[in-house]
Structures are given as structure tokens and as C-alpha cells.
N, C-alpha and C. Protein backbone atom coordinates (compact mmCIF):
# COMPACT_ATOMS: atom_id res chain seq x y z
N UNK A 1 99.45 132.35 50.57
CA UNK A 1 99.34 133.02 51.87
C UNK A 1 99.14 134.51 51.65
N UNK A 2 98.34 135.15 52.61
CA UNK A 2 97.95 136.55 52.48
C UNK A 2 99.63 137.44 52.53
N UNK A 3 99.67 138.00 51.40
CA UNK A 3 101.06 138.32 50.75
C UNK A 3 101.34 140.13 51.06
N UNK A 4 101.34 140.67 52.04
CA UNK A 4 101.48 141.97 52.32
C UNK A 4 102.59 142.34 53.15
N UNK A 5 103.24 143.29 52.67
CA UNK A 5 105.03 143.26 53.16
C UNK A 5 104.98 144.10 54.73
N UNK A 6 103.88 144.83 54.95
CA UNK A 6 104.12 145.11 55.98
C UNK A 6 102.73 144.12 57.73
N UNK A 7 102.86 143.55 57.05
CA UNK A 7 102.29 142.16 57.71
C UNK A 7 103.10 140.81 57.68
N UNK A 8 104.12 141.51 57.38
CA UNK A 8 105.45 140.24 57.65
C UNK A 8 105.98 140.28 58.76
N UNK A 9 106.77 139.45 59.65
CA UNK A 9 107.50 139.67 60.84
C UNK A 9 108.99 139.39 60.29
N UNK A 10 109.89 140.29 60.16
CA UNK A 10 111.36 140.09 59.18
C UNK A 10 112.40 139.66 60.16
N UNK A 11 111.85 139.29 61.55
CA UNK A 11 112.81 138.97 62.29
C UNK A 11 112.68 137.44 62.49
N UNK A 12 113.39 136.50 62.36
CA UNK A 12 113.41 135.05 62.07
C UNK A 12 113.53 134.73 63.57
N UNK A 13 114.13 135.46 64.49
CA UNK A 13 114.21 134.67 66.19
C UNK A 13 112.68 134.91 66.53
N UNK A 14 111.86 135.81 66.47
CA UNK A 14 110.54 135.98 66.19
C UNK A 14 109.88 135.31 66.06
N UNK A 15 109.92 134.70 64.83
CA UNK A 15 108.82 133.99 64.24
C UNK A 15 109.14 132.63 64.59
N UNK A 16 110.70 132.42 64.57
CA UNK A 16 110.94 130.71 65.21
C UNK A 16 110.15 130.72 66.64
N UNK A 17 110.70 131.77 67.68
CA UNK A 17 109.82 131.81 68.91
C UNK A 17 108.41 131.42 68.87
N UNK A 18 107.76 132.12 68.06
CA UNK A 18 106.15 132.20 67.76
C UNK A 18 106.22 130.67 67.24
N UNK A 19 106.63 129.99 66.77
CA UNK A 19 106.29 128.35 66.43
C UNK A 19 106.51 127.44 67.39
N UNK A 20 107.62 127.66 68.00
CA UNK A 20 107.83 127.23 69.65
C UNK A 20 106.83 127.19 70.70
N UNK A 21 105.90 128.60 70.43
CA UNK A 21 104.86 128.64 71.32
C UNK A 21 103.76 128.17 71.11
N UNK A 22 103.38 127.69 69.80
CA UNK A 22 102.58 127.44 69.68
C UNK A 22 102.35 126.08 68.74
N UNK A 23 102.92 124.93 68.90
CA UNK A 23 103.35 124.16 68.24
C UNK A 23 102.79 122.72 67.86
N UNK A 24 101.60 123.19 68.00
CA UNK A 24 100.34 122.17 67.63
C UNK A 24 99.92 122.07 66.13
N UNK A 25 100.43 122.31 65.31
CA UNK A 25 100.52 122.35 63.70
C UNK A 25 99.30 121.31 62.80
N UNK A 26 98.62 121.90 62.15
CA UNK A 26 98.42 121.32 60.80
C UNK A 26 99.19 121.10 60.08
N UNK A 27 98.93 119.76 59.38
CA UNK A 27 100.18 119.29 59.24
C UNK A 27 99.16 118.50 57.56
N UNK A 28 99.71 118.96 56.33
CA UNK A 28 99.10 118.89 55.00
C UNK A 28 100.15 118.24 54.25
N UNK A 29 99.18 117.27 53.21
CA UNK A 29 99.89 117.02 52.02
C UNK A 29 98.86 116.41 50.77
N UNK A 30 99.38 115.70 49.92
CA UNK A 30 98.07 115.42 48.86
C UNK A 30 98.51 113.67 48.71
N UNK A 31 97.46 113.49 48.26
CA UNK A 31 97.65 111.49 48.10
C UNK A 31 98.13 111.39 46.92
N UNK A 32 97.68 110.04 46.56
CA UNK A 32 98.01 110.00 45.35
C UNK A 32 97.17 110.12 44.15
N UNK A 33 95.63 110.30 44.93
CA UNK A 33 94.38 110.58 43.87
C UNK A 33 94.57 112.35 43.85
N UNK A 34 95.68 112.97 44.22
CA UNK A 34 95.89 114.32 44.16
C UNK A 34 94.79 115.36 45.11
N UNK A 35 94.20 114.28 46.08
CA UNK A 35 93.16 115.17 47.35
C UNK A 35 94.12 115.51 48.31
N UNK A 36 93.61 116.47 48.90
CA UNK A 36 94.44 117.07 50.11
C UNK A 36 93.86 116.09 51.35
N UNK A 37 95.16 115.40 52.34
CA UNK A 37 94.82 115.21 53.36
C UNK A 37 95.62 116.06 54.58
N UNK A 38 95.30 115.24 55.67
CA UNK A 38 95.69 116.47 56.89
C UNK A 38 96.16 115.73 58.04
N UNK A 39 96.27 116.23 59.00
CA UNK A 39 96.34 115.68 60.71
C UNK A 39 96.84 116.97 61.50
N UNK A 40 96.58 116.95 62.79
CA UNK A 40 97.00 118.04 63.54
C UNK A 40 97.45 117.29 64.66
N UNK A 41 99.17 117.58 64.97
CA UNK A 41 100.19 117.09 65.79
C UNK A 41 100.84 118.21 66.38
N UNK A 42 101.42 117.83 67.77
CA UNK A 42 102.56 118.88 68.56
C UNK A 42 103.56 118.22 67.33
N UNK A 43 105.01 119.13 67.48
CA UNK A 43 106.23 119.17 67.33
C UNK A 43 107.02 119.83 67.47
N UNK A 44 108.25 119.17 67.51
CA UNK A 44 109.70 120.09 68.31
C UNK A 44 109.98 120.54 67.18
N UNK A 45 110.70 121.67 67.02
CA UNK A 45 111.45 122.60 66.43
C UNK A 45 112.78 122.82 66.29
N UNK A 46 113.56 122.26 65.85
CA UNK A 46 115.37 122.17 66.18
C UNK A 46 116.41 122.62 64.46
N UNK A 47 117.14 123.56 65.31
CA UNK A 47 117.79 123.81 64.74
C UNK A 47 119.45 123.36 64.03
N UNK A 48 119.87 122.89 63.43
CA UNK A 48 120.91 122.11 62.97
C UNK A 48 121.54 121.92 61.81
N UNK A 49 122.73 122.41 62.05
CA UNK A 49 123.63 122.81 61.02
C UNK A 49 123.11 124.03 60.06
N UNK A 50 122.48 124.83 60.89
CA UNK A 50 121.64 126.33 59.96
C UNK A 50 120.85 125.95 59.45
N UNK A 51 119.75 124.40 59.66
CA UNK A 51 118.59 123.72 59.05
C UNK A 51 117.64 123.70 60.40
N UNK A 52 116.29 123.98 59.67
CA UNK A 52 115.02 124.18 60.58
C UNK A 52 114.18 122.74 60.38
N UNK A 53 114.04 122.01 61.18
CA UNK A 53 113.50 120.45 61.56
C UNK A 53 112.26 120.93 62.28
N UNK A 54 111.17 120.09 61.74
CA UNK A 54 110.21 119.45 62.63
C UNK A 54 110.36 118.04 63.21
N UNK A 55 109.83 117.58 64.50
CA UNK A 55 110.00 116.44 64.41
C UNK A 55 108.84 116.56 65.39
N UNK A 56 108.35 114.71 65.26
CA UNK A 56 107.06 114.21 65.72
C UNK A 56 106.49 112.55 65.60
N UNK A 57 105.43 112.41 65.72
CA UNK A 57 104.87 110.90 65.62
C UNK A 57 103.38 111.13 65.03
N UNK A 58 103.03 110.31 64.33
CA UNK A 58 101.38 110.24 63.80
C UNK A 58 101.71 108.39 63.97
N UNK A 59 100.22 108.14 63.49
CA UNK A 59 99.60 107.02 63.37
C UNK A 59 100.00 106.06 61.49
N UNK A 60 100.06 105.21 61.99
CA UNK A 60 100.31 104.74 60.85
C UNK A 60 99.63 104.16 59.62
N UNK A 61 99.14 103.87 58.66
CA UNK A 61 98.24 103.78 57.47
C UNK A 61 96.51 104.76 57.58
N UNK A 62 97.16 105.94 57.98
CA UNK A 62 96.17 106.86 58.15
C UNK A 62 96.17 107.23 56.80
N UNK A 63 95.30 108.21 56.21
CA UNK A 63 95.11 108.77 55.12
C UNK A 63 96.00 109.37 54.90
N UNK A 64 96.83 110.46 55.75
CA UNK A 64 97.43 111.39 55.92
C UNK A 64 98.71 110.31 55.90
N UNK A 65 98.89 109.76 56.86
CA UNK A 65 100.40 109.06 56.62
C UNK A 65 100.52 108.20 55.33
N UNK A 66 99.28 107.57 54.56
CA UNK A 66 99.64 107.19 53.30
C UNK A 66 99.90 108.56 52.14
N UNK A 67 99.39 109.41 52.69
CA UNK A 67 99.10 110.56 51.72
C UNK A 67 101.11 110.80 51.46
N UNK A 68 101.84 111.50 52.87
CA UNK A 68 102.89 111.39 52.96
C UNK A 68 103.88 110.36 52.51
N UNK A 69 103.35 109.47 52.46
CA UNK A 69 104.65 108.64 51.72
C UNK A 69 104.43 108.43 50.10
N UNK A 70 103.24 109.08 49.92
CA UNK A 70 103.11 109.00 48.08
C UNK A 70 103.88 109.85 47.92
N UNK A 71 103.92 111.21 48.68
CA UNK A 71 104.33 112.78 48.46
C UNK A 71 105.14 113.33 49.92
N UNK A 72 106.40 113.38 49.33
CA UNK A 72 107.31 113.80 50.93
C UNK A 72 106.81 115.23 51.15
N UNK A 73 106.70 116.10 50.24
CA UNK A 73 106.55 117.24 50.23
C UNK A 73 105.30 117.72 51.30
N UNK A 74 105.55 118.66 52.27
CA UNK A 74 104.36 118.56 53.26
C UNK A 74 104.02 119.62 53.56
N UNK A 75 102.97 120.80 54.32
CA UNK A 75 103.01 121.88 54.81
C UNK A 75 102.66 121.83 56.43
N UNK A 76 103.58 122.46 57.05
CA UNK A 76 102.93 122.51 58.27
C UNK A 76 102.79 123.90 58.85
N UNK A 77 101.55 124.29 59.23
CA UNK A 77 100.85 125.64 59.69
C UNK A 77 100.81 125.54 61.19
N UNK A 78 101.19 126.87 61.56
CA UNK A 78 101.52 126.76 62.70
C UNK A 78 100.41 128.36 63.23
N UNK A 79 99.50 127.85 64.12
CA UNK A 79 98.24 129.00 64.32
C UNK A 79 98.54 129.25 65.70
N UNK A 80 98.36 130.29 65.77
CA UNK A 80 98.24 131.19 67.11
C UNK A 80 97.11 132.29 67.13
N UNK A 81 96.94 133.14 68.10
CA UNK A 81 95.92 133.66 68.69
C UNK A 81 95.09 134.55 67.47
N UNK A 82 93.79 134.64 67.32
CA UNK A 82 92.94 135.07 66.79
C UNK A 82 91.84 136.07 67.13
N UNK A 83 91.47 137.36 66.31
CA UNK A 83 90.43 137.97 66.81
C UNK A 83 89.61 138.66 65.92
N UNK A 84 88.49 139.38 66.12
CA UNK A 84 87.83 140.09 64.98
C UNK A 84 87.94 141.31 65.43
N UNK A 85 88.24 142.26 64.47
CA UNK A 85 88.69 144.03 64.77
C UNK A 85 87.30 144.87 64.06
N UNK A 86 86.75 145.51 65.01
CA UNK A 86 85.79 145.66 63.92
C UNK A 86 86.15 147.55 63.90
N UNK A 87 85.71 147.78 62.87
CA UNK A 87 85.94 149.33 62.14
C UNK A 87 85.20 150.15 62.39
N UNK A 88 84.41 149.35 63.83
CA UNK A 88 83.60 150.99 64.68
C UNK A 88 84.71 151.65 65.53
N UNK A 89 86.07 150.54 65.95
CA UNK A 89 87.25 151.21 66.53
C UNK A 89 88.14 152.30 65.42
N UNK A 90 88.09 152.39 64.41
CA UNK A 90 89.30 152.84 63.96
C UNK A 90 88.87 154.78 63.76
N UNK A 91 89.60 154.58 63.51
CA UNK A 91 89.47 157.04 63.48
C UNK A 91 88.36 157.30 62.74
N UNK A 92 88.18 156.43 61.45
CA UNK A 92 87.38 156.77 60.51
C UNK A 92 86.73 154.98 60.42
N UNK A 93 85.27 155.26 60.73
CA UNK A 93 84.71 153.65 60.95
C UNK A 93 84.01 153.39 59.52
N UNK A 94 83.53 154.04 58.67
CA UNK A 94 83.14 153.71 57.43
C UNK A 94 83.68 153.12 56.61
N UNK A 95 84.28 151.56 56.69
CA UNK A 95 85.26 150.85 56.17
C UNK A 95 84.84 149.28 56.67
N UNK A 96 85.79 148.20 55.84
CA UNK A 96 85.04 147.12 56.81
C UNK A 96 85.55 147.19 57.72
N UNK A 97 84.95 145.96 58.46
CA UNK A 97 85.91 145.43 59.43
C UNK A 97 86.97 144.44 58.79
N UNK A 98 87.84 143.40 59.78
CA UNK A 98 88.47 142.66 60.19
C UNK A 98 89.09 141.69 60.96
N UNK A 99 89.52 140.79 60.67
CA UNK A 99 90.07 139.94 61.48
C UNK A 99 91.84 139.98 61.44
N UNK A 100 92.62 139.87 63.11
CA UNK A 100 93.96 139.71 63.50
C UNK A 100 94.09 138.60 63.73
N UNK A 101 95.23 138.23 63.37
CA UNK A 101 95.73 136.79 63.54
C UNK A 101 97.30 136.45 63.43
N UNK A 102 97.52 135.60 63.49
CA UNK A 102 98.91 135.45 63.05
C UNK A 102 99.55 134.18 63.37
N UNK A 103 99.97 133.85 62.09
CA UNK A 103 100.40 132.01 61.05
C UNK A 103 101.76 131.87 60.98
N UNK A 104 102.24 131.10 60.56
CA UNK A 104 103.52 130.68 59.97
C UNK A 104 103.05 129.38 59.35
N UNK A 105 103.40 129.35 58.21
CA UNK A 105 103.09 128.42 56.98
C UNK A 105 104.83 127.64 56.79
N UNK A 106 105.01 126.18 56.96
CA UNK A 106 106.63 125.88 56.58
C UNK A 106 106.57 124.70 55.72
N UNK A 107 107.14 124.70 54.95
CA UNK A 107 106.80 123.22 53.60
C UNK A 107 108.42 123.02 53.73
N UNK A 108 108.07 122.00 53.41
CA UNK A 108 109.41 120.89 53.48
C UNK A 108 109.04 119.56 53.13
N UNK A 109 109.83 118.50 53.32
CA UNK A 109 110.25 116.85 53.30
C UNK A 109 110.22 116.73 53.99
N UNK A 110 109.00 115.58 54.60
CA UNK A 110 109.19 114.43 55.39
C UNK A 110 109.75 113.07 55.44
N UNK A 111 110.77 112.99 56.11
CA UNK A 111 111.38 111.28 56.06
C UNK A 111 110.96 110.59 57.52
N UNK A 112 110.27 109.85 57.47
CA UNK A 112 109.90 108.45 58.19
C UNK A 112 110.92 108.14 59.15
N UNK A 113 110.84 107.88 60.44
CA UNK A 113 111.92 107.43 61.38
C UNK A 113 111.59 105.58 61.34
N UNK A 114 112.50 104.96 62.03
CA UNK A 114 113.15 103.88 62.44
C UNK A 114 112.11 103.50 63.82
N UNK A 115 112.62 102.43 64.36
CA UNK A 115 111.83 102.58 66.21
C UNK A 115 112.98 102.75 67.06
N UNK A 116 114.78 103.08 66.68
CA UNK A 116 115.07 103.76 67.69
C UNK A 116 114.77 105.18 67.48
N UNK A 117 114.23 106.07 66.62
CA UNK A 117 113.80 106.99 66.07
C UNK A 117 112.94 107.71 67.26
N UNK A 118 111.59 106.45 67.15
CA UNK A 118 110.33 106.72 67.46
C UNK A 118 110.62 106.61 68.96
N UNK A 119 111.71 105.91 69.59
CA UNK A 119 111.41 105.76 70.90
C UNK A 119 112.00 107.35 71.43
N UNK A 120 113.19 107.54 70.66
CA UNK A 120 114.05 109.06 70.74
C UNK A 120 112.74 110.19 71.15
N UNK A 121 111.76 109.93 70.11
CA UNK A 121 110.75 111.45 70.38
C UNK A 121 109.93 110.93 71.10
N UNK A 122 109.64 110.16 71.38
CA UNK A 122 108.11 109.67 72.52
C UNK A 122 109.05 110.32 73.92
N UNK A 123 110.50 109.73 74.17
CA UNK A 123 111.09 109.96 75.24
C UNK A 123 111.04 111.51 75.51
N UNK A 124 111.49 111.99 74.57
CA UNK A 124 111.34 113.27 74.40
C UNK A 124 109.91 114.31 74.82
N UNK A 125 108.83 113.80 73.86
CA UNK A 125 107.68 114.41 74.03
C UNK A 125 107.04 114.31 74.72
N UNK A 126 106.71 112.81 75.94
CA UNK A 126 106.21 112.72 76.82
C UNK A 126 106.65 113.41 78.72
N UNK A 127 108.37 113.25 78.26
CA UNK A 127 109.36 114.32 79.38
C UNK A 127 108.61 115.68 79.28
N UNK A 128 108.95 116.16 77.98
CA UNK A 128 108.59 117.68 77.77
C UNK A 128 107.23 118.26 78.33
N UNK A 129 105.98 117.83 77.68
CA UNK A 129 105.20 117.39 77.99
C UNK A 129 104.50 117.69 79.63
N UNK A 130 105.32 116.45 80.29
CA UNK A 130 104.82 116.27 81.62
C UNK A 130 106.09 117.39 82.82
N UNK A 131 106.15 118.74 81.99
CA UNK A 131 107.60 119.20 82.67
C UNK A 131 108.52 118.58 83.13
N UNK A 132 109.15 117.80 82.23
CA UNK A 132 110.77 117.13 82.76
C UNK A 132 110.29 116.23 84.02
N UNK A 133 109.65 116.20 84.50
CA UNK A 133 109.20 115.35 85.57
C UNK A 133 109.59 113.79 85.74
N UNK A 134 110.62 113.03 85.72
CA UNK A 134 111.01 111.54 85.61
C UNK A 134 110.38 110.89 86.53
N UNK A 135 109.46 111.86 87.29
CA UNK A 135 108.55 110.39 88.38
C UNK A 135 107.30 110.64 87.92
N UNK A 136 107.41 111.17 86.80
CA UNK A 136 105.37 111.04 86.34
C UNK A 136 105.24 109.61 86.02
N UNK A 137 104.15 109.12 86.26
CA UNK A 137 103.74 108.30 85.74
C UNK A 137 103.67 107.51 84.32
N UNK A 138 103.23 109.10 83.74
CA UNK A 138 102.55 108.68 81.81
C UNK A 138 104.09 109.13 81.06
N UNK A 139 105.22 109.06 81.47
CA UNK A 139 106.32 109.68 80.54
C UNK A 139 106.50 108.30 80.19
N UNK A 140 107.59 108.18 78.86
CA UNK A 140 107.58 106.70 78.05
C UNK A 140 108.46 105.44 79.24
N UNK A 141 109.40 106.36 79.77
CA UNK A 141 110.56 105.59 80.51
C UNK A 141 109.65 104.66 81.86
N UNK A 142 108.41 105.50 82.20
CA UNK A 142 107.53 104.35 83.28
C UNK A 142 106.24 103.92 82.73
N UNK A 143 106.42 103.24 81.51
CA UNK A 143 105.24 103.04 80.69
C UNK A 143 105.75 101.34 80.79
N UNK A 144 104.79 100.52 81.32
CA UNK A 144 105.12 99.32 80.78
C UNK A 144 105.47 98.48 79.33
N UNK A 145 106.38 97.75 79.32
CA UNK A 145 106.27 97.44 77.94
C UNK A 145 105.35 96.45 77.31
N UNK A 146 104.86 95.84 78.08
CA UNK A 146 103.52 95.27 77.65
C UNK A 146 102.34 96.43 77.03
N UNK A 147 102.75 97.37 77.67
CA UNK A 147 101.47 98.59 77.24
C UNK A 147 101.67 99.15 75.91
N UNK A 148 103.51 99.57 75.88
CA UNK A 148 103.87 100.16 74.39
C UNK A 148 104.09 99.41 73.45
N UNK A 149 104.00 97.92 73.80
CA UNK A 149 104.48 97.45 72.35
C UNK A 149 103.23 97.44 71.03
N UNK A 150 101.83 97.25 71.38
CA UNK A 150 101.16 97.68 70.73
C UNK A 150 100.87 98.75 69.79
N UNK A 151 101.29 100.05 70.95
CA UNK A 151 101.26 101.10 70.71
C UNK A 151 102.43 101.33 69.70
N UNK A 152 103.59 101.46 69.73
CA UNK A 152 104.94 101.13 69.51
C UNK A 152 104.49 100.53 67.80
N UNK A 153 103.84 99.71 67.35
CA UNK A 153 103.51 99.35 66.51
C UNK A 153 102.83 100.27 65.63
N UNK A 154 101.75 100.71 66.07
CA UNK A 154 100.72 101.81 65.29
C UNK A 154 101.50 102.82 65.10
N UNK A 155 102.12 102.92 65.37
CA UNK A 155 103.03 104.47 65.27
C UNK A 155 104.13 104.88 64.30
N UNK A 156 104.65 105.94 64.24
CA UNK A 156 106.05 106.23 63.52
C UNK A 156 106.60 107.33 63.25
N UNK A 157 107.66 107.69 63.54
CA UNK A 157 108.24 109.20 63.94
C UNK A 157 108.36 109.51 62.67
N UNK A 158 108.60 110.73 62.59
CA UNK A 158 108.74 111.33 61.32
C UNK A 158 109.96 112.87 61.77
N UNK A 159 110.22 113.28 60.52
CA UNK A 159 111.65 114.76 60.52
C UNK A 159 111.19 115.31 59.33
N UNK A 160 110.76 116.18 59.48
CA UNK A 160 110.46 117.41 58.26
C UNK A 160 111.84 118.18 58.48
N UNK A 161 112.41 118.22 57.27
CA UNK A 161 113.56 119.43 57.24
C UNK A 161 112.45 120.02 56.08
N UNK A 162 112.58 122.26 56.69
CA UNK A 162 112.12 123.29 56.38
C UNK A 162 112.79 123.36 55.36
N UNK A 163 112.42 123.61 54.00
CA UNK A 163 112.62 124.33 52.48
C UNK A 163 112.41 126.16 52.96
N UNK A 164 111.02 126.35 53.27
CA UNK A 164 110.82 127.40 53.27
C UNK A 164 109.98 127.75 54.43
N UNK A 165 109.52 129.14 54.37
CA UNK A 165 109.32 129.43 55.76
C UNK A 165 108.45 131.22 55.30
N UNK A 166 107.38 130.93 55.34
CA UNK A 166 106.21 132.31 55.59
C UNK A 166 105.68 133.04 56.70
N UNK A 167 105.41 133.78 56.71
CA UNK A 167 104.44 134.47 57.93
C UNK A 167 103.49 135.05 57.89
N UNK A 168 102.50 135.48 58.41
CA UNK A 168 101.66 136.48 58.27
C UNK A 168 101.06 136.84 59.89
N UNK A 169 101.82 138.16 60.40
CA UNK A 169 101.37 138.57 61.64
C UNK A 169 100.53 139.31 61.43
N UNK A 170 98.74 139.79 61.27
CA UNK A 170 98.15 140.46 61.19
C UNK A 170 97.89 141.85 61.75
N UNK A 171 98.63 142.39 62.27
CA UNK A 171 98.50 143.35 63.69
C UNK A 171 97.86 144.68 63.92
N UNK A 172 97.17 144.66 62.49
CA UNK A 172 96.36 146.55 62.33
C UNK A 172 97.99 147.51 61.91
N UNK A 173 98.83 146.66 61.21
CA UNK A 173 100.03 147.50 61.00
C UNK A 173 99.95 148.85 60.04
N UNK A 174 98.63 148.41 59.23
CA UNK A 174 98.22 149.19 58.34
C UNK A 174 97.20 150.71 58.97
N UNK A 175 97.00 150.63 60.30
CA UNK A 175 96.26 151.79 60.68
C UNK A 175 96.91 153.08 61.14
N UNK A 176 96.47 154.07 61.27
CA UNK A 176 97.11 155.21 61.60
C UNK A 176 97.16 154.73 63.57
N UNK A 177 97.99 155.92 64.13
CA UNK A 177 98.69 155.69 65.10
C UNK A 177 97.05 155.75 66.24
N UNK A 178 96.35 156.62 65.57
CA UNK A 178 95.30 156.41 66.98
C UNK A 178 94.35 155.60 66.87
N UNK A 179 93.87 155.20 65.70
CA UNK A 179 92.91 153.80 65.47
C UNK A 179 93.99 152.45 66.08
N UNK A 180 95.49 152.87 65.79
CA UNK A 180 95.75 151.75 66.44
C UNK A 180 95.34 151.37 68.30
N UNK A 181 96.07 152.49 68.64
CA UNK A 181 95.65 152.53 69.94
C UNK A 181 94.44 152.24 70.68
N UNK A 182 93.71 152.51 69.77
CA UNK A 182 92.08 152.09 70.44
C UNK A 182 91.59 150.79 70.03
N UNK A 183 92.22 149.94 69.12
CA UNK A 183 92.12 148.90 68.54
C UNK A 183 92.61 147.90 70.18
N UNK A 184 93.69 148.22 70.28
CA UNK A 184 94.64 147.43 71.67
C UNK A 184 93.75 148.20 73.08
N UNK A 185 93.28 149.42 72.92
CA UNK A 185 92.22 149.19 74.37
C UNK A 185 91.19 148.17 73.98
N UNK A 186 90.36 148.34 72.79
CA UNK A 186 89.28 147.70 72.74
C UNK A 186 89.54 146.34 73.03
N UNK A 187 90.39 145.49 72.30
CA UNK A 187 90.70 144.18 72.63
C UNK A 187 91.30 143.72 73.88
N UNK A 188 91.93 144.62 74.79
CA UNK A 188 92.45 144.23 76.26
C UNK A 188 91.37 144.71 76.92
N UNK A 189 90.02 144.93 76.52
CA UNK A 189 88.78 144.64 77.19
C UNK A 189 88.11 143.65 77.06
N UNK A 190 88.92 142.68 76.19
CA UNK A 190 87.72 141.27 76.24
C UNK A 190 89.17 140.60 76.84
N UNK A 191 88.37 139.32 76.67
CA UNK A 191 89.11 138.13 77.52
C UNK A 191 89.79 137.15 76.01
N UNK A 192 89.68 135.97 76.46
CA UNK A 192 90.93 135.28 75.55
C UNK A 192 91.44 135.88 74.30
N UNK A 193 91.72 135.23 73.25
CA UNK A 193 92.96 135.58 71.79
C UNK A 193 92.48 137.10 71.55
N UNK A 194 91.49 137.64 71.58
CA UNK A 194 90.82 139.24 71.72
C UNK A 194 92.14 139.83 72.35
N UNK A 195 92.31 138.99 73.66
CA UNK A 195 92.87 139.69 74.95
C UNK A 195 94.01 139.62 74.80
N UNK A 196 94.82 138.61 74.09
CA UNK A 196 96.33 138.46 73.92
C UNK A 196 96.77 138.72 72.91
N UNK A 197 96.01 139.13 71.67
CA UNK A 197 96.15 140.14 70.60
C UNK A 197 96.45 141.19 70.88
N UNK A 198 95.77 142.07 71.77
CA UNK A 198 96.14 143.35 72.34
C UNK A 198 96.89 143.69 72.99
N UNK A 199 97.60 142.67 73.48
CA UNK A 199 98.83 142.67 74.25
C UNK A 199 100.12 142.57 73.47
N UNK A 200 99.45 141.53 72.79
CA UNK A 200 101.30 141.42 71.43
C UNK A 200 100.99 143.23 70.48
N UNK A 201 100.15 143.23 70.90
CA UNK A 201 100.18 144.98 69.72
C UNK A 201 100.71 145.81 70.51
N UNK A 202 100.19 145.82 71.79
CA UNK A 202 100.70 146.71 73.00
C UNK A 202 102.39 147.04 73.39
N UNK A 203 102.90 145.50 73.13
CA UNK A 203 104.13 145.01 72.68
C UNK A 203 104.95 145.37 71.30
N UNK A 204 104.18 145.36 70.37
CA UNK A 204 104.72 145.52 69.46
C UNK A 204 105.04 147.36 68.81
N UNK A 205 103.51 147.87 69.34
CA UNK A 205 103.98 148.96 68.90
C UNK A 205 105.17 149.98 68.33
N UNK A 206 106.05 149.65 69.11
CA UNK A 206 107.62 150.58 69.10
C UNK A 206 108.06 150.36 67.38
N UNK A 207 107.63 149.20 67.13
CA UNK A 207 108.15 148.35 66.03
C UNK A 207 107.37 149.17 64.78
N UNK A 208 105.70 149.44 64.61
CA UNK A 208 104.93 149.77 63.95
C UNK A 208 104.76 151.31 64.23
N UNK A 209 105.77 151.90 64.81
CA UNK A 209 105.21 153.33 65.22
C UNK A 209 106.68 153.65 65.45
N UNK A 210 107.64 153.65 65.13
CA UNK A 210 109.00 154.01 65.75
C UNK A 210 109.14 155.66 66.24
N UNK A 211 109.64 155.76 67.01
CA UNK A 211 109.95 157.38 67.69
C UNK A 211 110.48 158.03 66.41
């Protein structure tokens, strides 16, 4: 991972937040012919006994889920908003440009759930999901069981407990105070991850510029 100390976020409620929000993860490991496979899943985030859990469901004799049970060991990347900075903004533009972004990388063990397991997070993820709502339709509790048992079959929960835990908030932390500033007008003049980049900088400033 891009390894620069002041492109770290050192505050852990932070960066747990930032995975919370954004919690659609790549989700990596290697088979047993030693290739990398993949899948991209939501998951909850829970904290317990001072241990950081993923939890979730994939499909079952996928590449990726055979890949995982050769190799518990897993990574899951967690991406949020993205933009390109280019170096006609900064004080002095004769430099490259760039791209802002900002990751959290978490490797750990995956262990395989049970089907009271799997019913635990479907209940879970489909509530959450559909905002707590118990008269939706598509939540698991008004799902026929003729419909899930199929489903119910193909499936299987899984619990990553976190080993470790990276970051990389990209934020122009490295620019002087007025290239920054014009960096966060320029980008709260466009519209999407452009637009909410410039806002978490706008935000963040105090942090990268202290009085």
C-alpha cells in the first residue's frame, strides 16, 4: 500500500467510520494454483471484545469461495470517493499532476458460518438494507420459504476477524496552505467524488493546517 506517514489517518474512530460508510469491499485471496481471486460484497463491521469483524454472505463453489477455503487468509479493501488533482491548481504548476482518494486495506481470517449463521446475517442485511422496515416486502423474515430454500443452499456466511488494518487518505496533505485551498475550490466546482473530495478537505483542513 502507498506507504507515506503523512497520508495516514492516525485516528482509528475515523477510519472505522470511513469503512462503515462505505462498505462494499473487495474482498481477495489466492487459490490453490497460487492465482489471485476476488468478489465484491457489502459487510457489517463489529466490534468485539477489542476485535474488528467483518461479516457477510457470498456464493458458494465460486472461485473466490474455493480460493478461501484453500487459504483463510483474506484482504478486504474498502474504496471510497475518488478524483484527479491536476497541478495547473497548485502555487507552482510545473509538477505532475495527481490523483485523491482514500482506501483502507484489512487482512485477516475467514471462517465459514453454519445456516443458523447465514440466516443471522441475511436477517440482518436485508433489515439494514431496506431501513429497518419489517413490512418491506424483500427483507428475509417475508420471504417465502419455498423461495429461500434454494437460495439458502447456494449460499454461506462467512466472519473475517481483522489481523491488521492500513489506510491511505490521499488529501493534497503534502501541499502548501494556498495550493491547498484552491485544490478544494477547484474540486467543489465539479460534481460527484471531485465534489465530495473537496468537502472532506474543506473538513479536514484544521487537521492539515493547525492554527
Amino acid at each position: 500500500m502507498y506507504n507515506l506517514p503523512y497520508f495516514k489517518e492516525q485516528d482509528h474512530e475515523e477510519v472505522l467510520q470511513f469503512m462503515k460508510e462505505y462498505p462494499f469491499v473487495f474482498l481477495t485471496g489466492v487459490n490453490a494454483e497460487n492465482k489471485p481471486a476476488a468478489t465484491q460484497v457489502p459487510v457489517f463491521i463489529d466490534e468485539k471484545d477489542g476485535k474488528l469483524f467483518l461479516t457477510g454472505h457470498i456464493m458458494k463453489n465460486t472461485d473466490h469461495h474455493k480460493a478461501f477455503l484453500h487459504n483463510n487468509n483474506v484482504l478486504a479493501v474498502f474504496t471510497g470517493p475518488h478524483t484527479y488533482v491536476s497541478a495547473t491548481w497548485y502555487d507552482n504548476p510545473h509538477q505532475a499532476s495527481t490523483w485523491n482518494y482514500m482506501s483502507v486495506h484489512a487482512k485477516g481470517i475467514v471462517r465459514f458460518g453454519g445456516a443458523e449463521e447465514l440466516v443471522t446475517i441475511l436477517k440482518r442485511l436485508t433489515l439494514h438494507y431496506e431501513n429497518n422496515n419489517s413490512a418491506s416486502a424483500t427483507i428475509y423474515d417475508n420471504l417465502s420459504a419455498d423461495y429461500l430454500a434454494p437460495l439458502m443452499n447456494a449460499i454461506v456466511s462467512f466472519e473475517i476477524e481483522i489481523e491488521s488494518i492500513e489506510n491511505v487518505f490521499k488529501l493534497s496533505q503534502n501541499r502548501d496552505e494556498k495550493s491547498y485551498d484552491n485544490i478544494v475550490h477547484k474540486l467543489k466546482e465539479q460534481d460527484g467524488d471531485a465534489k465530495v473530495i473537496g468537502e472532506i478537505m474543506e473538513q479536514r483542513k484544521s487537521k492539515v493546517f493547525p492554527s
